[in-house]
C-alpha atoms as a PDB file:
ATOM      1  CA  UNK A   1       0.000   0.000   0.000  1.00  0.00           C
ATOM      2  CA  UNK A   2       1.163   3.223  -1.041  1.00  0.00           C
ATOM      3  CA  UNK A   3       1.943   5.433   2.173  1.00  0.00           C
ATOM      4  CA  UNK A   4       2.468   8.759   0.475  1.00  0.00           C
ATOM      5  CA  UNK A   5      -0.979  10.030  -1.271  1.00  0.00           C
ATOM      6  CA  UNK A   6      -1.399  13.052  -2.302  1.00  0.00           C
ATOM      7  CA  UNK A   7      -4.097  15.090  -0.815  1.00  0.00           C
ATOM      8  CA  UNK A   8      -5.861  17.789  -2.448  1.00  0.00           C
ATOM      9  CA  UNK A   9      -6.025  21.012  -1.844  1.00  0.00           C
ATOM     10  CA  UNK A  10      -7.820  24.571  -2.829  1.00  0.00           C
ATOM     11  CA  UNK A  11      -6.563  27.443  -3.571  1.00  0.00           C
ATOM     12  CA  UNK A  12      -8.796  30.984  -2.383  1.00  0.00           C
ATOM     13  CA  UNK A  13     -12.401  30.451  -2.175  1.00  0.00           C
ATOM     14  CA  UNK A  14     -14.435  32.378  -4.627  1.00  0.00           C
ATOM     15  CA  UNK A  15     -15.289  35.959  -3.682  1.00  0.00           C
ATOM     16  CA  UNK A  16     -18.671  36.902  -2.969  1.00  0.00           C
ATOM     17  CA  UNK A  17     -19.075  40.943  -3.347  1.00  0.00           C
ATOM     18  CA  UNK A  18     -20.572  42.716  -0.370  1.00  0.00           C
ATOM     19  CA  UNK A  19     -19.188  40.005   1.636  1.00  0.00           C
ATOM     20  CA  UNK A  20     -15.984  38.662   3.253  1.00  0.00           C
ATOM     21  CA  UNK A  21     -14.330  35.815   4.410  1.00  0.00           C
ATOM     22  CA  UNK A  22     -13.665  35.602   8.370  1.00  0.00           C
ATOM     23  CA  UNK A  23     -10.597  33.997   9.823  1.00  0.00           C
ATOM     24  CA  UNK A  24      -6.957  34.365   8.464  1.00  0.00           C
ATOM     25  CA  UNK A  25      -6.529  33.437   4.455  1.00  0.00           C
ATOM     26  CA  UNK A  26      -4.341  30.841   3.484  1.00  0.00           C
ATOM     27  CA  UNK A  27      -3.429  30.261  -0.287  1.00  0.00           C
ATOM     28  CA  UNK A  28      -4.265  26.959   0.065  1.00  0.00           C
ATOM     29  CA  UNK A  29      -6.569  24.852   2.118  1.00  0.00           C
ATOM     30  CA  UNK A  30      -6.812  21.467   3.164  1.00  0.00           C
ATOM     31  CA  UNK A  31     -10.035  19.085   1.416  1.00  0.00           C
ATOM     32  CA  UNK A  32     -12.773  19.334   3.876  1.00  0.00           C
ATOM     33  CA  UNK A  33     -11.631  22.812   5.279  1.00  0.00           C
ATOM     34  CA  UNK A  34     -14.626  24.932   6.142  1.00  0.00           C
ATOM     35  CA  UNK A  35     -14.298  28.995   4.523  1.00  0.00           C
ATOM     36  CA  UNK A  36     -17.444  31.499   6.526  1.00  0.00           C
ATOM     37  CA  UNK A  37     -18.469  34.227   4.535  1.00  0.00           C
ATOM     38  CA  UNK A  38     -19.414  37.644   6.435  1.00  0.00           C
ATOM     39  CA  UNK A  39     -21.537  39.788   4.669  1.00  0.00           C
ATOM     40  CA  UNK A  40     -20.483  43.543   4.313  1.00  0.00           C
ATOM     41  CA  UNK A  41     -22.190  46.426   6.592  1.00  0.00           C
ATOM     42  CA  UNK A  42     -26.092  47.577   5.468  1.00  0.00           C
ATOM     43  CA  UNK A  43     -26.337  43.979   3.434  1.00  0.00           C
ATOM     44  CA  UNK A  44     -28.550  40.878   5.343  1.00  0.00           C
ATOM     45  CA  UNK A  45     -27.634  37.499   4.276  1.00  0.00           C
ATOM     46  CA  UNK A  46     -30.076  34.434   3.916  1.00  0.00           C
ATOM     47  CA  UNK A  47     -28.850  30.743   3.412  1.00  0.00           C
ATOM     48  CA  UNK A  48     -25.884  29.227   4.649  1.00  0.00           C
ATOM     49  CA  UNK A  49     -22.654  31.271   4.454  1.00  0.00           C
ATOM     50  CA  UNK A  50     -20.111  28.217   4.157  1.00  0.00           C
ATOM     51  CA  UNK A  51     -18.276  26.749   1.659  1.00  0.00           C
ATOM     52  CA  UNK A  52     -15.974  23.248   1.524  1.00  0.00           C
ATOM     53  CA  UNK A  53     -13.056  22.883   0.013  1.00  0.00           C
ATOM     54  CA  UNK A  54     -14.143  19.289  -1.862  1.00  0.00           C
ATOM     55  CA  UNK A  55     -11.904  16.263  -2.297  1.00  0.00           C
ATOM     56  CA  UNK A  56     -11.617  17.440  -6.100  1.00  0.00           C
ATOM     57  CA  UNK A  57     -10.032  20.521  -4.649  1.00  0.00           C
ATOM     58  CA  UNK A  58     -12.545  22.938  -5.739  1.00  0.00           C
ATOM     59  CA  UNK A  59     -14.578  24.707  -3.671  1.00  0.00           C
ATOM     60  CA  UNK A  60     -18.416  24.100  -2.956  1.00  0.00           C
ATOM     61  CA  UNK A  61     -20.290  27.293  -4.912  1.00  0.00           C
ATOM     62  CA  UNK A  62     -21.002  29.433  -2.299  1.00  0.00           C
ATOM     63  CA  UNK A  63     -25.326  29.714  -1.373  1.00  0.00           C
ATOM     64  CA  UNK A  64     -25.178  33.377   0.654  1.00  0.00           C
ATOM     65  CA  UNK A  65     -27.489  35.819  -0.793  1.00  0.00           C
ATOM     66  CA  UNK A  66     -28.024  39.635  -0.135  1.00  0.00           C
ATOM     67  CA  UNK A  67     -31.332  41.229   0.308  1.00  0.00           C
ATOM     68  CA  UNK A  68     -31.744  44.822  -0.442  1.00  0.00           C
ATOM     69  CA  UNK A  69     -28.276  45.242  -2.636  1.00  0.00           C
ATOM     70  CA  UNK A  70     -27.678  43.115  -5.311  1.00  0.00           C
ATOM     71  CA  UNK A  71     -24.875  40.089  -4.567  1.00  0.00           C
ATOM     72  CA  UNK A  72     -23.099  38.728  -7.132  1.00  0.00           C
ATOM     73  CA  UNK A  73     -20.654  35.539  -7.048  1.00  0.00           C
ATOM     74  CA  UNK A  74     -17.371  36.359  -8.988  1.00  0.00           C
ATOM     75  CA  UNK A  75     -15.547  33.408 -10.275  1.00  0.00           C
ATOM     76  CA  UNK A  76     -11.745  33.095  -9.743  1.00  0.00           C
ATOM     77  CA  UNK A  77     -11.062  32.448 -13.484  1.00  0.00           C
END
């Protein structure tokens, strides 16, 4: 059995404007690391403001949405 696999990894999690990520940023994160998204003063958020960095070693497409300003998922491209 081979001992050394190689894990995957993502790089920054896609940027969500009006909001931010909380905690420190890493350029890359282990699979199964956890990114929360904060949204930005005078915005309210609704659904769940995680994403997962997957086994693929992309990250899960963030769900957060703003009410009252328009929110708009940028793709790291």
């Amino acid at each position: 059995m081979d001992r050394w696999i190689q894990r995957a990894t993502c790089g920054l999690p896609l940027e969500v404007e009006n909001a931010g990520t909380l905690g420190n940023r890493r350029d890359r994160y282990a699979a199964n690391s956890v990114i929360r998204y904060q949204r930005d003063p005078g915005f309210t958020k609704h659904h769940l403001p995680v994403v997962r960095c997957m086994a693929d070693g992309l990250w899960e497409r963030p769900r957060v949405e703003c009410v009252g300003h328009e929110c708009i998922l940028l793709l790291n491209m």
